[in-house]
Protein backbone atom coordinates (compact mmCIF):
# COMPACT_ATOMS: atom_id res chain seq x y z
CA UNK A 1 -0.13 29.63 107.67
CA UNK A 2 -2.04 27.29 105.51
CA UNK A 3 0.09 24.35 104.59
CA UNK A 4 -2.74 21.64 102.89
CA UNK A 5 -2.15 21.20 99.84
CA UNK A 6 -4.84 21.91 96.91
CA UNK A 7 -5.67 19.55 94.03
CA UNK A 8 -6.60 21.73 90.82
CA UNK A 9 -7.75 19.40 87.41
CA UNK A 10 -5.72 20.30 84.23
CA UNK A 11 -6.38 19.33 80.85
CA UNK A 12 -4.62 19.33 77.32
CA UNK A 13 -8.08 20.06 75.40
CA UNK A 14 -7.30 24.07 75.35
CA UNK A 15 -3.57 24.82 74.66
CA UNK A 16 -3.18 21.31 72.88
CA UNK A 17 0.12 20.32 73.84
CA UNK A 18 0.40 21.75 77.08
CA UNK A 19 -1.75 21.13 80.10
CA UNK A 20 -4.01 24.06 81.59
CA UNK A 21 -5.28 24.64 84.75
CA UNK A 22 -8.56 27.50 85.53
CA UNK A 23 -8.25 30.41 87.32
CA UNK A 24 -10.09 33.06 88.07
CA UNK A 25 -9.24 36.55 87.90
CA UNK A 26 -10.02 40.09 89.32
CA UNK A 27 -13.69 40.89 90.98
CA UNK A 28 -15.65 39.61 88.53
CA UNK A 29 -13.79 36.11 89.16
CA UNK A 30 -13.14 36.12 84.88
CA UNK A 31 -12.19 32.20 84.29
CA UNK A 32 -8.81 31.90 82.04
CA UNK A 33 -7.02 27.92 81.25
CA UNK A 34 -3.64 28.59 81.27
CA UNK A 35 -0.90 26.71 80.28
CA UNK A 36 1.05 25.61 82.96
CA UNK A 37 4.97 26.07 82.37
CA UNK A 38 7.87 24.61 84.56
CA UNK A 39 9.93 27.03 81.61
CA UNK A 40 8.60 30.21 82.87
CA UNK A 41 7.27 32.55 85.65
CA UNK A 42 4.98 34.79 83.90
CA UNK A 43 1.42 35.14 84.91
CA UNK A 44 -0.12 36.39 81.22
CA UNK A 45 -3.64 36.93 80.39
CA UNK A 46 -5.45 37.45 77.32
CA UNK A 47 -8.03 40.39 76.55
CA UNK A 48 -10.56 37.92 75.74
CA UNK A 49 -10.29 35.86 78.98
CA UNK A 50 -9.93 39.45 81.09
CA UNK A 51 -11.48 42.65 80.89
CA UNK A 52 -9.41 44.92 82.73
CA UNK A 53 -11.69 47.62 82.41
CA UNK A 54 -14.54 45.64 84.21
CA UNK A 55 -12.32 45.06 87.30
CA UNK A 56 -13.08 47.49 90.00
CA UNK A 57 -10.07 45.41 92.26
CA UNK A 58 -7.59 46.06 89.52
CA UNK A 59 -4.79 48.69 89.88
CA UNK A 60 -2.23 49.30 87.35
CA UNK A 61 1.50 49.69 87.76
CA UNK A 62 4.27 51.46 85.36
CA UNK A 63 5.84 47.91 84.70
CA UNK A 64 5.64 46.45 80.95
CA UNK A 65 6.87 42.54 80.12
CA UNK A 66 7.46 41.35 76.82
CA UNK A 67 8.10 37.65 76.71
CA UNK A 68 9.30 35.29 73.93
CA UNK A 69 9.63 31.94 73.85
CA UNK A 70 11.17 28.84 71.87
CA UNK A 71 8.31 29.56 69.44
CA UNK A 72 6.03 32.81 69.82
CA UNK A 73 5.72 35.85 71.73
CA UNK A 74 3.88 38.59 73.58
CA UNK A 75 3.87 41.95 75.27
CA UNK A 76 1.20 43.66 77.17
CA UNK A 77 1.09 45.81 80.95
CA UNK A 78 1.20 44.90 84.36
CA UNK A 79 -1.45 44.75 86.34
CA UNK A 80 -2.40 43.91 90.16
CA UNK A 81 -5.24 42.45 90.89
CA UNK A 82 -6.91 39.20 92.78
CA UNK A 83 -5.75 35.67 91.75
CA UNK A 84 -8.26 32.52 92.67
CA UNK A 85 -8.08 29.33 92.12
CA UNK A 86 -9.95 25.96 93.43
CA UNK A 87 -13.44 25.04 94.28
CA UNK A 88 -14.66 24.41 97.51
CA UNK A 89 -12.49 23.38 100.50
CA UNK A 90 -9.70 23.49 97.68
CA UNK A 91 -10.56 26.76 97.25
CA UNK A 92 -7.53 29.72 97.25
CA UNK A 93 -7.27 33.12 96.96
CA UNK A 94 -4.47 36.13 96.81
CA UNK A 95 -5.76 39.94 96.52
CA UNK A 96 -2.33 41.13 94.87
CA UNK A 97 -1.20 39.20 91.98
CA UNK A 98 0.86 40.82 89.26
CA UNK A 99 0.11 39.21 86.06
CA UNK A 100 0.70 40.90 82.19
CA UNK A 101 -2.56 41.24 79.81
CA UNK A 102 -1.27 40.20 76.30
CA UNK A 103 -2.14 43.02 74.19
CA UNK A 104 0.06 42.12 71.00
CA UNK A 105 -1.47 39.95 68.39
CA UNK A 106 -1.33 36.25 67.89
CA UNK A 107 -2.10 32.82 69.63
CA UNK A 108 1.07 31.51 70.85
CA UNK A 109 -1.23 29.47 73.64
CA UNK A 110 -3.35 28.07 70.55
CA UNK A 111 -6.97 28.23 72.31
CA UNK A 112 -5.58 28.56 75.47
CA UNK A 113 -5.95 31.75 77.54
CA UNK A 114 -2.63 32.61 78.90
CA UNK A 115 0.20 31.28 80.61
CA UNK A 116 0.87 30.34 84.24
CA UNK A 117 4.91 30.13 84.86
CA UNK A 118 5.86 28.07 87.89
CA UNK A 119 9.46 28.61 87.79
CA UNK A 120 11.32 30.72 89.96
CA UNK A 121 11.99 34.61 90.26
CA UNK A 122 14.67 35.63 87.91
CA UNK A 123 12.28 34.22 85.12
CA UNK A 124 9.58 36.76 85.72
CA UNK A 125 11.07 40.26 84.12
CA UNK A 126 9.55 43.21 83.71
CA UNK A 127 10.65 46.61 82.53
CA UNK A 128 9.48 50.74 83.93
CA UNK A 129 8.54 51.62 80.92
CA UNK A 130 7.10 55.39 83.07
CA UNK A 131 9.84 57.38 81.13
CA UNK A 132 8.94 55.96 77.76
CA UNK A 133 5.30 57.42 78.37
CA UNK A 134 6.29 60.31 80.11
CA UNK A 135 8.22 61.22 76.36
CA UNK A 136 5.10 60.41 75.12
CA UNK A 137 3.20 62.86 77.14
CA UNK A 138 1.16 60.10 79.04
CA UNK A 139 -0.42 60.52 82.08
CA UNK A 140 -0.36 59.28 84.83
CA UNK A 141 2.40 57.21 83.24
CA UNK A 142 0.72 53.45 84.03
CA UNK A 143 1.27 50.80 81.50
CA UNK A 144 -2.32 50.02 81.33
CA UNK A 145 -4.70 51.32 79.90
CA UNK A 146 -2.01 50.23 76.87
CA UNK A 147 -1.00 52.95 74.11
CA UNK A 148 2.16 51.07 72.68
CA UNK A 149 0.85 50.10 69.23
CA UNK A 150 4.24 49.74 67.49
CA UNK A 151 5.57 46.49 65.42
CA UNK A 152 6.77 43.51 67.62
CA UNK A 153 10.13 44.44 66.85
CA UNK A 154 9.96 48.14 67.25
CA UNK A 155 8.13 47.55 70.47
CA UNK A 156 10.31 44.76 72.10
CA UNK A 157 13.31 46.82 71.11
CA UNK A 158 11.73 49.93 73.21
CA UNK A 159 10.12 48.00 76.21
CA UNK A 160 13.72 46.05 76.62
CA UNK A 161 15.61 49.27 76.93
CA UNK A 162 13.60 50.37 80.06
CA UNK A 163 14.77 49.82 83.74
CA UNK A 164 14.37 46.10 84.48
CA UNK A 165 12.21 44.80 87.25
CA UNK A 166 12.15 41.20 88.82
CA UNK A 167 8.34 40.59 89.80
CA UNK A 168 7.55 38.06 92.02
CA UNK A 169 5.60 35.22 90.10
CA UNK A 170 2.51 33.91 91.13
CA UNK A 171 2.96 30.39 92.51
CA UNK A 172 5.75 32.88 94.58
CA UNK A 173 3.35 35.07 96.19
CA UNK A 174 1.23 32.30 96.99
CA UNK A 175 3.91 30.15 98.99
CA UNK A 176 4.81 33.76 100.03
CA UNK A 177 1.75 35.05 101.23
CA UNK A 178 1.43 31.50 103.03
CA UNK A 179 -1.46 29.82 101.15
CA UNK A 180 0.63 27.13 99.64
CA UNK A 181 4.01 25.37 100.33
CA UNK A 182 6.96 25.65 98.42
CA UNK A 183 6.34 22.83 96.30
CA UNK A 184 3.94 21.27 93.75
CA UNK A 185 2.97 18.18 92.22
CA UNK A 186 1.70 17.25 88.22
CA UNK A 187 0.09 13.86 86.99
CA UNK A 188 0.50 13.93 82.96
CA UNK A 189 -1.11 11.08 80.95
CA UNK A 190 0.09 12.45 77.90
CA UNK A 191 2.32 15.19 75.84
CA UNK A 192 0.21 16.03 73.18
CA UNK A 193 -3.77 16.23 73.07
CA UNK A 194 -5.74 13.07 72.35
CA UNK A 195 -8.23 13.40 69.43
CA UNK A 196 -10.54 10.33 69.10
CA UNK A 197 -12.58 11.83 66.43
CA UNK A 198 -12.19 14.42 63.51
CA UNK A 199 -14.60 17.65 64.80
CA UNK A 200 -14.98 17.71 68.39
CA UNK A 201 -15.11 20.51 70.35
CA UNK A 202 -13.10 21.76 72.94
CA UNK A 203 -15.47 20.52 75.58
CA UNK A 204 -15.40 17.38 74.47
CA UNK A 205 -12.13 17.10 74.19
CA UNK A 206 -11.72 18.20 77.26
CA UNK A 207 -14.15 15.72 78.41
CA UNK A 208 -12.00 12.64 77.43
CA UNK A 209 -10.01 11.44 80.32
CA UNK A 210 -6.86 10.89 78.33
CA UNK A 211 -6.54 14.63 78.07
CA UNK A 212 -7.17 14.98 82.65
CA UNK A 213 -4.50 15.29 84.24
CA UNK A 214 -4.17 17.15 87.95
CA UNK A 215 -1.93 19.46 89.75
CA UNK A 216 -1.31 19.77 93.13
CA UNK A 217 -0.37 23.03 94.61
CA UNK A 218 1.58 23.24 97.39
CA UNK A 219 1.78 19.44 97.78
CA UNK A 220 3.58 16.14 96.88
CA UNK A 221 4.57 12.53 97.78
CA UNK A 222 1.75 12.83 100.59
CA UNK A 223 -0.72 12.58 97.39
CA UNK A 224 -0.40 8.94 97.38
CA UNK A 225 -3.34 8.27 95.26
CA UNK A 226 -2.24 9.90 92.16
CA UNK A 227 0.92 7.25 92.22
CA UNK A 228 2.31 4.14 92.85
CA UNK A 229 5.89 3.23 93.50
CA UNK A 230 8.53 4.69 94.50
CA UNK A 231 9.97 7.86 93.03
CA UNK A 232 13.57 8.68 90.65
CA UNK A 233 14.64 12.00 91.95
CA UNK A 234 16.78 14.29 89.57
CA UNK A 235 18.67 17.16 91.12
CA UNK A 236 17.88 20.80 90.18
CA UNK A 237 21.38 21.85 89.75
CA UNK A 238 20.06 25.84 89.31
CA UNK A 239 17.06 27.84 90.06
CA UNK A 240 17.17 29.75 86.89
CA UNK A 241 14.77 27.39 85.68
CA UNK A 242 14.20 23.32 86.59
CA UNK A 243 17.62 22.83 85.70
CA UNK A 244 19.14 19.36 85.71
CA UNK A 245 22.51 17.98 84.15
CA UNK A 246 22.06 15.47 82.01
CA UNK A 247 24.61 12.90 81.74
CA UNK A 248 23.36 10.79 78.91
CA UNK A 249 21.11 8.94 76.48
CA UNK A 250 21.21 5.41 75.46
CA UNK A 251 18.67 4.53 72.95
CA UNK A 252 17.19 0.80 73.21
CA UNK A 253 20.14 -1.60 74.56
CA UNK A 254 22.90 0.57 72.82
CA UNK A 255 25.47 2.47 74.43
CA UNK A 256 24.96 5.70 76.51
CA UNK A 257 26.14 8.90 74.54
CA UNK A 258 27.53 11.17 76.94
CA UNK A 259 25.61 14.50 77.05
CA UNK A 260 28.11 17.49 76.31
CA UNK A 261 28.72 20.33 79.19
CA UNK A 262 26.92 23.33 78.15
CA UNK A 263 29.07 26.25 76.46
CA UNK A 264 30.65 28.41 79.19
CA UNK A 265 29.18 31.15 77.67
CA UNK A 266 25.67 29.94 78.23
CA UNK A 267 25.95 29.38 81.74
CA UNK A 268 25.22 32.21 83.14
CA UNK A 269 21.83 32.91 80.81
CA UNK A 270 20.46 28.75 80.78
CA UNK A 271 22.11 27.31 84.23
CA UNK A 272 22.82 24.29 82.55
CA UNK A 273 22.59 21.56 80.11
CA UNK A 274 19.05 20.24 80.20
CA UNK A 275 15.96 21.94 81.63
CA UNK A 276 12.71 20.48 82.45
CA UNK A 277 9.94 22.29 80.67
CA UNK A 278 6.15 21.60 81.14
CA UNK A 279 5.74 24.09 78.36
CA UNK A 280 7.05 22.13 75.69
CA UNK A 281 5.54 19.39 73.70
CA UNK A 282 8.79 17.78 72.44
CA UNK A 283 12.21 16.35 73.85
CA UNK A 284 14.40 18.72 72.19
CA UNK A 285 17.64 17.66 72.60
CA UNK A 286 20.98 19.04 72.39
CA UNK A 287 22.53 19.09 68.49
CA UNK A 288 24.85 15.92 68.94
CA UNK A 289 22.44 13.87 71.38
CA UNK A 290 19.88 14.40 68.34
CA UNK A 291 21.86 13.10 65.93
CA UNK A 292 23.03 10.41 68.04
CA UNK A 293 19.28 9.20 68.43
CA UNK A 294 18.78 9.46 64.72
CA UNK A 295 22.38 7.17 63.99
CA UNK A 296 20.72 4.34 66.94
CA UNK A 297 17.28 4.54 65.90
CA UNK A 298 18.44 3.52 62.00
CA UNK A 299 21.14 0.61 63.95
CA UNK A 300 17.88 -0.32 66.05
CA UNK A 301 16.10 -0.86 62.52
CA UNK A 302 16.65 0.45 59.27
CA UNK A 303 13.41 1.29 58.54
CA UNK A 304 12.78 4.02 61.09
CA UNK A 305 14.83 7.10 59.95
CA UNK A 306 11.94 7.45 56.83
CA UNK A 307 9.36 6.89 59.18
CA UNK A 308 10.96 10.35 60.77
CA UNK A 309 11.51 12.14 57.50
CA UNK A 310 8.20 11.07 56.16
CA UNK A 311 6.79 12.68 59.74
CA UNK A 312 8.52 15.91 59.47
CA UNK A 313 7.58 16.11 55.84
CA UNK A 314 3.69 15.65 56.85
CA UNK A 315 4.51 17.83 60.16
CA UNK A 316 5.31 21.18 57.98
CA UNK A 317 1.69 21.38 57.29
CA UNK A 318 0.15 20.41 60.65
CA UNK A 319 -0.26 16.61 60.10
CA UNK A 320 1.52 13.44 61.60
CA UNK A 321 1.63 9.88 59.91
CA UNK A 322 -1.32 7.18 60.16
CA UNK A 323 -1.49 5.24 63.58
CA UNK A 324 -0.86 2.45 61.57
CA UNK A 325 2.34 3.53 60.26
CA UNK A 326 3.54 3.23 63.88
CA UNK A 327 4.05 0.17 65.38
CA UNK A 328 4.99 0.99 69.15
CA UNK A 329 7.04 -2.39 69.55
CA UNK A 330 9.64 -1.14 66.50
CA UNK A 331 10.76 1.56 68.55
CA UNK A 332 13.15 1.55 71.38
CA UNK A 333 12.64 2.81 74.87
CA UNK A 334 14.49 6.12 75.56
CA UNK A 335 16.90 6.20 78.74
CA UNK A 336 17.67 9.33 80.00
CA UNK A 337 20.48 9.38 82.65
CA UNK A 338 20.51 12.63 85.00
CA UNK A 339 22.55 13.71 87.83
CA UNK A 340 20.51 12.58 91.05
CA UNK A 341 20.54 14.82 94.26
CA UNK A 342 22.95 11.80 96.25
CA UNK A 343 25.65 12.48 92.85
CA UNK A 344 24.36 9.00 91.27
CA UNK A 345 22.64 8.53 88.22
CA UNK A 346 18.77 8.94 87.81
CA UNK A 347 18.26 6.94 84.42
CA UNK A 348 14.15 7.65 83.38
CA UNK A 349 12.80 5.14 80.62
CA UNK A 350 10.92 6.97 78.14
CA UNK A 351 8.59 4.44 76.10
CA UNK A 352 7.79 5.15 72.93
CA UNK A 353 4.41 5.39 73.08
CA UNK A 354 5.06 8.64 75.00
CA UNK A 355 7.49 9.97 72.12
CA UNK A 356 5.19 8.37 69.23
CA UNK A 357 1.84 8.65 70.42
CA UNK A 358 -0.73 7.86 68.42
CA UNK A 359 -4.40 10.20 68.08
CA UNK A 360 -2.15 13.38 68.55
CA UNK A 361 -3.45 16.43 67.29
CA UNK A 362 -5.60 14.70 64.88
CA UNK A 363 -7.80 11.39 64.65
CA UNK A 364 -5.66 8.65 63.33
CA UNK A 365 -2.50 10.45 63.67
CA UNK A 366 0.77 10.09 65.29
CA UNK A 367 3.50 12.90 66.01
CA UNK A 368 7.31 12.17 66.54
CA UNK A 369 8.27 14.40 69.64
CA UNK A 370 12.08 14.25 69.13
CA UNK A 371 13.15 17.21 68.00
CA UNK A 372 16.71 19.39 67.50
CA UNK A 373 18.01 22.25 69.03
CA UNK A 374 17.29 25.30 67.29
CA UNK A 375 20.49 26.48 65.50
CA UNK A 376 20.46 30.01 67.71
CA UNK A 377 19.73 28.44 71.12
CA UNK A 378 22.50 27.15 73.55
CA UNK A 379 23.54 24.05 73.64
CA UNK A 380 20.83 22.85 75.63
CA UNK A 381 18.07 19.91 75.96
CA UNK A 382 14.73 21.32 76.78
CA UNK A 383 13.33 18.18 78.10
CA UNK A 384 8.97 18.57 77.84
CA UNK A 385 5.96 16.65 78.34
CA UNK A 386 7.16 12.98 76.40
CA UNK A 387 9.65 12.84 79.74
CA UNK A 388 6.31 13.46 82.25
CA UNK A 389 3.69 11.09 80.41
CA UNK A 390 2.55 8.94 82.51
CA UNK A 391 4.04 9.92 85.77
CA UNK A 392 3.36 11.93 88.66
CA UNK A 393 6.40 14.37 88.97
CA UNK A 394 6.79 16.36 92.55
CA UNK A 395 8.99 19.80 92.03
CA UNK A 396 10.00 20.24 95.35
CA UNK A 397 11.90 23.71 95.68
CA UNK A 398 12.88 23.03 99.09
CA UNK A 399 15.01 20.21 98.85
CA UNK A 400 18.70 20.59 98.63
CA UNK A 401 19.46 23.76 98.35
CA UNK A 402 17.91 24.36 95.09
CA UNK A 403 15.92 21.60 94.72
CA UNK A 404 14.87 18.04 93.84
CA UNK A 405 12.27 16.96 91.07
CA UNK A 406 10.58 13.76 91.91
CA UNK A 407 8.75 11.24 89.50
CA UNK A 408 7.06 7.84 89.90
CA UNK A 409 4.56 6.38 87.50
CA UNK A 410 0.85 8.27 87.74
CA UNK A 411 -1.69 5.86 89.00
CA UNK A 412 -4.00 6.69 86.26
CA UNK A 413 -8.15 6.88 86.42
């Protein structure tokens, strides 16, 4: 069983305000950056990264997964093919993955390829849709080549009605299949891409170091030159997704606000109250804790609640507020205080730099990364990147039961 762990570079330059790593897929070894999501399991491909029809190791399957997310969606067939990632003596490779081909339209990865869930099981659904071809007078009835061409609704409300299957995700198979150990590690510099100047490319993007970050598959604390210090541990309280309770917030030197319980009727769909999420860009917090931020932020200084509005006023159309607008040193430090794997408190400091950082998105620029609930989602925080920048965080899904995730600050190139 190989047990060394493998050190993949990631980078925000593609999907923007997520961090991607490249793999290669099927025989022809087609590179895709995908996102890299704590929030999900899926393995999702797009046509233009993968040619299914040039892969002579691919087989298809009757299985069908239509995904949506806080923002965006997709739908597309299962397929089974080979899965490699690394160069070199971090090199890694699995001939069975199952991963999806996105085959409806949109870019909900932004130039990204796909998605790469490393969350566990339960998160990676997929439906037989056989009998909905078989109607349909298909033959063989395989999902792929694809012949659903309905609207998004039409086509979610058919593929949703199907038997459900639980594939097993692709960080899964790879513990599984003993290439990697049941654990991984991430060092994030930042949530959002940095953008130094109007007009660069991609590449170049990707080629400033701000936007490098690295993840470690199959691997952790032993990693000791990607940190220093020693590590705040938060207990996974579920393996639906990273979930953690969350206890608090203080803002500054003010008071902690106690986090509310989630709604007993959302347990059994979101775990509980907070989850960490890779995937996300923002610190969305829970209705009240929002509004709690927003009442401590104006005691902290009056000024700052237009500095917000202004923001989400300029946000609407893509843009933040000049750098200059934002004075890191008028803004309080975040404290979030979790339930830690001993039943303590794990209180992590959140700086605003990391929830008001400047050359985000666009030269010049800086995006707020508080943001509410959405009025149909449970009362939940989704807790992204702003709460990783500038650490190295260990998810370790072998620790207590359900596991621990681990964070000490990055030691950054």
């Amino acid at each position: 069983m190989a047990t060394q762990a493998i050190h993949l570079d990631t980078n925000l330059a593609w999907a923007k305000g997520g961090y991607t790593v490249q793999v290669h897929l099927g025989s022809a070894r087609a590179p895709a950056h995908l996102v890299l999501d704590t929030g999900s399991s899926t393995l999702a491909v797009s046509p233009g990264a993968y040619a299914a029809e040039h892969d002579t190791a691919r087989s298809a399957t009757p299985w069908a997964q239509d995904i949506q997310y806080g923002s965006g969606a997709w739908a597309g067939p299962v397929l089974r093919s080979s899965l490699a990632l690394g160069e070199g003596r971090h090199a890694r490779h699995i001939e069975d993955a199952l991963f999806a081909l996105i085959e409806t339209e949109g870019e909900p990865f932004r130039q990204a390829d796909g998605i790469f869930g490393l969350a566990y099981r339960e998160l990676d659904p997929a439906h037989d849709i056989s009998g909905l071809l078989q109607q349909r007078g298909v033959q063989p009835a395989l999902s792929w080549p694809w012949r659903l061409d309905e609207d998004a609704a039409t086509l979610r409300g058919e593929i949703l009605q199907q038997p459900r299957v639980d594939i097993t995700p692709a960080f899964t198979a790879l513990e599984e299949e003993g290439v990697v150990r049941d654990q991984f590690g991430l060092l994030v510099q930042r949530a959002v891409v940095h953008v130094q100047a109007e007009g660069l490319s991609d590449h170049a993007l990707a080629a400033d170091p701000l936007n490098r970050g690295t993840l470690v598959l199959g691997g952790g604390v032993e990693a000791q030159s990607l940190y220093h210090g020693g590590f705040q541990d938060i207990r996974v309280v579920h393996d639906l997704y990273y979930n953690a309770n969350l206890r608090g917030l203080r803002i500054g030197d003010g008071p902690v606000v106690p986090a509310p319980a989630l709604a007993a009727k959302d347990v059994d769909s979101h775990g509980s109250n907070a989850l960490l999420d890779t995937g996300s860009s923002f610190l969305v917090l829970e209705a009240s804790l929002y509004a709690a931020a927003m009442s401590a932020l104006a005691a902290h200084d009056a000024r700052l609640p237009a500095l917000v509005d202004r923001f989400k006023a300029a946000f609407k159309s893509g843009q933040g507020l000049p750098n200059h607008a934002i004075d890191h040193r008028d803004w309080p430090d975040l404290h979030l205080h979790f339930e830690s794997p001993t039943g303590g408190d794990t209180v992590v400091r959140i700086a605003a730099s990391h929830y008001w950082p400047h050359n985000a998105l666009n030269a010049g620029q800086a995006l707020f990364l508080l943001a509410p609930g959405l009025p149909h989602f449970a009362s939940q925080s989704i807790l992204g990147l702003p709460l990783f920048a500038g650490r190295y965080a260990v998810f370790d899904r072998r620790a207590g039961g359900t596991g621990t995730v681990r964070l000490a600050q990055a030691r950054l190139p």
